[in-house]
C-alpha atoms as a PDB file:
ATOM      1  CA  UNK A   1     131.727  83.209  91.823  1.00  0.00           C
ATOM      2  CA  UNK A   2     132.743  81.158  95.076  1.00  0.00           C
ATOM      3  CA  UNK A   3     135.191  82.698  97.092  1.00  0.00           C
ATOM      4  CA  UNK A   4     136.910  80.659  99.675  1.00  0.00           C
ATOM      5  CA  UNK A   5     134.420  81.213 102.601  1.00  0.00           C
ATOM      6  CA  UNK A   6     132.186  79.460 101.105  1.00  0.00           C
ATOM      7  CA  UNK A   7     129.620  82.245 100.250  1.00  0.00           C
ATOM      8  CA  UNK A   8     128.714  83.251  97.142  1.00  0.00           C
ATOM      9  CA  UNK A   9     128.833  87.183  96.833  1.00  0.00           C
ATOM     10  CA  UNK A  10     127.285  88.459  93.681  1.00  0.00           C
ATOM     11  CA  UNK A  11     127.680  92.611  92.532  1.00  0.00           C
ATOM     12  CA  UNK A  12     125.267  94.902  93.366  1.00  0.00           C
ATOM     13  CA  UNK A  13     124.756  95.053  89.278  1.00  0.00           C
ATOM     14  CA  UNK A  14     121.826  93.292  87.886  1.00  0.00           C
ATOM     15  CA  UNK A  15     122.675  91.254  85.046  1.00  0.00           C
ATOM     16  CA  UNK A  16     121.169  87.713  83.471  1.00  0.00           C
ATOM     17  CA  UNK A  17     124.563  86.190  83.943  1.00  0.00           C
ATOM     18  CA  UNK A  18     124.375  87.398  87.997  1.00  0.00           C
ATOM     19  CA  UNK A  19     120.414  86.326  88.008  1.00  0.00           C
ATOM     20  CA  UNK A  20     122.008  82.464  86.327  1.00  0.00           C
ATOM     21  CA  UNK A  21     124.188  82.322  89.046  1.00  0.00           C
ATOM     22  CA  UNK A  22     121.801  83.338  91.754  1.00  0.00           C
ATOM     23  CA  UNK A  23     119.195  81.011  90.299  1.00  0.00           C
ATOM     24  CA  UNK A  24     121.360  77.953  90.486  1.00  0.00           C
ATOM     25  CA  UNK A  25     122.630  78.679  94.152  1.00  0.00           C
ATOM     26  CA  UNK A  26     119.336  79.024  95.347  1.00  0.00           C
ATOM     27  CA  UNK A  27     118.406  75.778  93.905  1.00  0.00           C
ATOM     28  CA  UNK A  28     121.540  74.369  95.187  1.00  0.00           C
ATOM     29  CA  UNK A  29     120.428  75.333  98.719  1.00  0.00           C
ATOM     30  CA  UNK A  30     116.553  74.111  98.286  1.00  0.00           C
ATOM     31  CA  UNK A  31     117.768  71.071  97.086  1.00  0.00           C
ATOM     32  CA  UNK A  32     120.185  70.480 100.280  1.00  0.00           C
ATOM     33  CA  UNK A  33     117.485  71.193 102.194  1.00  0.00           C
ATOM     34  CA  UNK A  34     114.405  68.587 100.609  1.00  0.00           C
ATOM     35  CA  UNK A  35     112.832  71.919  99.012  1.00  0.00           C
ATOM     36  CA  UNK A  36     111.143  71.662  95.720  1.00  0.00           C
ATOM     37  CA  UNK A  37     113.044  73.722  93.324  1.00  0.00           C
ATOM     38  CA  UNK A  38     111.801  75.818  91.419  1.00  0.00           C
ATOM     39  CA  UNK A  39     112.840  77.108  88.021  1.00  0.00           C
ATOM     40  CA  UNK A  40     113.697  80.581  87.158  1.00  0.00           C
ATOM     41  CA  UNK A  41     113.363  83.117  84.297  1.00  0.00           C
ATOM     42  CA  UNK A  42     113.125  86.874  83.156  1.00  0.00           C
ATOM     43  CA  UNK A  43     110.881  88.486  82.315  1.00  0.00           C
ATOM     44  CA  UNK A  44     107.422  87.953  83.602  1.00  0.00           C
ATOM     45  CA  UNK A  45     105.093  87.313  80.994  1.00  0.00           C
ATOM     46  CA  UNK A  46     102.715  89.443  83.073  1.00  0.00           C
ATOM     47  CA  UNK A  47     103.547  93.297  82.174  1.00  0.00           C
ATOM     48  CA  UNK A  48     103.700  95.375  84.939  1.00  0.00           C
ATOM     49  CA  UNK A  49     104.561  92.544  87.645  1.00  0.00           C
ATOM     50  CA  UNK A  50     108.345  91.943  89.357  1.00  0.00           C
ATOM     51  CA  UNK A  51     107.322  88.250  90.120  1.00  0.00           C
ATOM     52  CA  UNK A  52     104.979  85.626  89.333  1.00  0.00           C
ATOM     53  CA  UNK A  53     105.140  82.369  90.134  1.00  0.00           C
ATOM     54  CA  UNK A  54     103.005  79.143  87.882  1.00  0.00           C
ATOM     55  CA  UNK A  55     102.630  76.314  89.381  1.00  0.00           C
ATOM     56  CA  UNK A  56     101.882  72.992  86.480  1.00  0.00           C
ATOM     57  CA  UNK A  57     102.073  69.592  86.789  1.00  0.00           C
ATOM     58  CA  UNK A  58     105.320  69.579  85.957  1.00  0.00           C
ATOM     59  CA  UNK A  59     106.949  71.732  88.912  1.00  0.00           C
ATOM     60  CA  UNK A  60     106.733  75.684  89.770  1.00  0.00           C
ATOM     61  CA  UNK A  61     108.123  78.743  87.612  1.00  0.00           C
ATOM     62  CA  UNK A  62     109.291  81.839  89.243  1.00  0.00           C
ATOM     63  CA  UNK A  63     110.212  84.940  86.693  1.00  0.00           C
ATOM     64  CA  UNK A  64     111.452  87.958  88.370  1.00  0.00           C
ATOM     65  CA  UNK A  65     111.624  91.154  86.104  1.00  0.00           C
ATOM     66  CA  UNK A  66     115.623  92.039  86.274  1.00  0.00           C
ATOM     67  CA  UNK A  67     115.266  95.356  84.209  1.00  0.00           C
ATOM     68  CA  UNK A  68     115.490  98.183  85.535  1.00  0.00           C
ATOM     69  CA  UNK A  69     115.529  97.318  89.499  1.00  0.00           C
ATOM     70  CA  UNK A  70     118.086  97.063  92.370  1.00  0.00           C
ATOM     71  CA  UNK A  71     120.035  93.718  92.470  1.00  0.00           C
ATOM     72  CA  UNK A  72     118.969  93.239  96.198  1.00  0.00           C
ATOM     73  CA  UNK A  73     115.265  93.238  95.003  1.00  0.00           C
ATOM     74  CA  UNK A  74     115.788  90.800  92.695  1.00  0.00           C
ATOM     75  CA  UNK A  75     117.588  88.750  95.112  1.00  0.00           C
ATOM     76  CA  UNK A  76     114.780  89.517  97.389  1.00  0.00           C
ATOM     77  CA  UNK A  77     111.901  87.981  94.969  1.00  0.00           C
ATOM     78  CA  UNK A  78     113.967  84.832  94.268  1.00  0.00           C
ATOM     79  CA  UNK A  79     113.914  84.106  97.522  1.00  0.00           C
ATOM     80  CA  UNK A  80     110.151  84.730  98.163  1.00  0.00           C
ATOM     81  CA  UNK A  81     109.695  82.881  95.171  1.00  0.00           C
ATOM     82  CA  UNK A  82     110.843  79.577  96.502  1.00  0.00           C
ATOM     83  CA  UNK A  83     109.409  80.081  99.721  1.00  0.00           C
ATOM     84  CA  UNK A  84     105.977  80.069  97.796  1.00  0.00           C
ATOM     85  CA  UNK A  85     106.900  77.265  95.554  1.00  0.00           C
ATOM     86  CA  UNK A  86     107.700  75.331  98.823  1.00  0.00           C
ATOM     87  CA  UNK A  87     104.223  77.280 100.281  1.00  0.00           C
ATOM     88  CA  UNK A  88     106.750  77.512 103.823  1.00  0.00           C
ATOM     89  CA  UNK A  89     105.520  79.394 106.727  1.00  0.00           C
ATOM     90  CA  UNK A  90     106.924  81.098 109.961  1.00  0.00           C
ATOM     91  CA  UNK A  91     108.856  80.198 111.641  1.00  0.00           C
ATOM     92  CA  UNK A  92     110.619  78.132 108.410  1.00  0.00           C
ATOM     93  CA  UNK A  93     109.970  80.548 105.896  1.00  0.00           C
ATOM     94  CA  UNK A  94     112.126  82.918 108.192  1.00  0.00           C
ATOM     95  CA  UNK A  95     114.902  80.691 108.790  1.00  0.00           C
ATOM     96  CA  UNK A  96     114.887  80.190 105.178  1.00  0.00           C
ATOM     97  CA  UNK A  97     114.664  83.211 104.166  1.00  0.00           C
ATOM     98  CA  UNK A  98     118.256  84.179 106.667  1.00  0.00           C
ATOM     99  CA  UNK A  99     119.572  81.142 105.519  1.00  0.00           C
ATOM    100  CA  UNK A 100     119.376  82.453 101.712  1.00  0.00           C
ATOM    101  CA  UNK A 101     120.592  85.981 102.548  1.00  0.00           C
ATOM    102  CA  UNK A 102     124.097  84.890 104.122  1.00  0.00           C
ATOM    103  CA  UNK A 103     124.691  82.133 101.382  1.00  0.00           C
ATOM    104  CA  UNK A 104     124.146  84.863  98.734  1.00  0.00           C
ATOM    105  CA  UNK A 105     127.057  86.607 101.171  1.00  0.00           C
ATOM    106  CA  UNK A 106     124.633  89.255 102.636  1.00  0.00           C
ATOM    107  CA  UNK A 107     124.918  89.525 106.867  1.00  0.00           C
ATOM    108  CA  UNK A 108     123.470  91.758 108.881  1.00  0.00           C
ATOM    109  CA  UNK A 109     125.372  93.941 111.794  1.00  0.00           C
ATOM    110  CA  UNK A 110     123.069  94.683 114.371  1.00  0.00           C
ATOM    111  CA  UNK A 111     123.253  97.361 116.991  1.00  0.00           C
ATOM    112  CA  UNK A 112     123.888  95.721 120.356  1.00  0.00           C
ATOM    113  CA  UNK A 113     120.919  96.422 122.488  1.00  0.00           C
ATOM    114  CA  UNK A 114     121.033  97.926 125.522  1.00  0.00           C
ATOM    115  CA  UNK A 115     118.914  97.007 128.162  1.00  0.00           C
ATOM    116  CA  UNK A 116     118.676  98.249 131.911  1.00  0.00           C
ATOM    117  CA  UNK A 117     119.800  96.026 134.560  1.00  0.00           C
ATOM    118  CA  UNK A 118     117.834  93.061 135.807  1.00  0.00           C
ATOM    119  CA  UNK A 119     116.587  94.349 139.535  1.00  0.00           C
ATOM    120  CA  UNK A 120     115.764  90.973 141.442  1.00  0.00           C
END
């Protein structure tokens, strides 16, 4: 679903077709970026677990359970999951991690703080 910005803004409704869509702009973005991509799928084959990730010789799996949970969670544990795939760290990981959040058209509005003047 691009919209002209740029940004891909999914619904806050969980579906396969919204987790296909995520998945692929996620890749997308490790790609542009020299990540390893990792592939993506539903369920996890472990019961009771919202992700897992496998690594083989062939690549990394991350399957995120999509039943039953809040779209932003899901969201949440595809990005972790290629952040583990790629094993990134601070102060990456974090940049990553923002990076995937605003191209999934999620921004943050922060409270301007307020500090006391600077006394010399």
């Amino acid at each position: 679903m691009p919209y002209p910005s740029g940004k891909v803004l999914l619904p806050m409704q969980s579906t396969t077709v919204n987790f296909a869509t995520a998945a692929r702009t996620l890749g997308r973005e490790a790609r542009e970026r020299g990540l390893l991509v990792p592939g993506f799928r539903c369920p996890p084959r472990v019961i009771g677990l919202d992700r897992t990730l496998k690594r083989t010789n062939n690549g990394v799996t991350v399957a995120v359970r999509v039943k039953d949970r809040p779209w932003v969670a899901i969201l949440a544990d595809m990005i972790e999951g290629v952040i583990a795939a790629n094993r990134l760290t601070p102060p990456l990981a974090d940049r990553f991690r923002g990076e995937m959040w605003l191209t999934l058209g999620f921004t943050c509005e922060a409270l301007p703080i307020t500090r006391p003047p600077q006394v010399a």
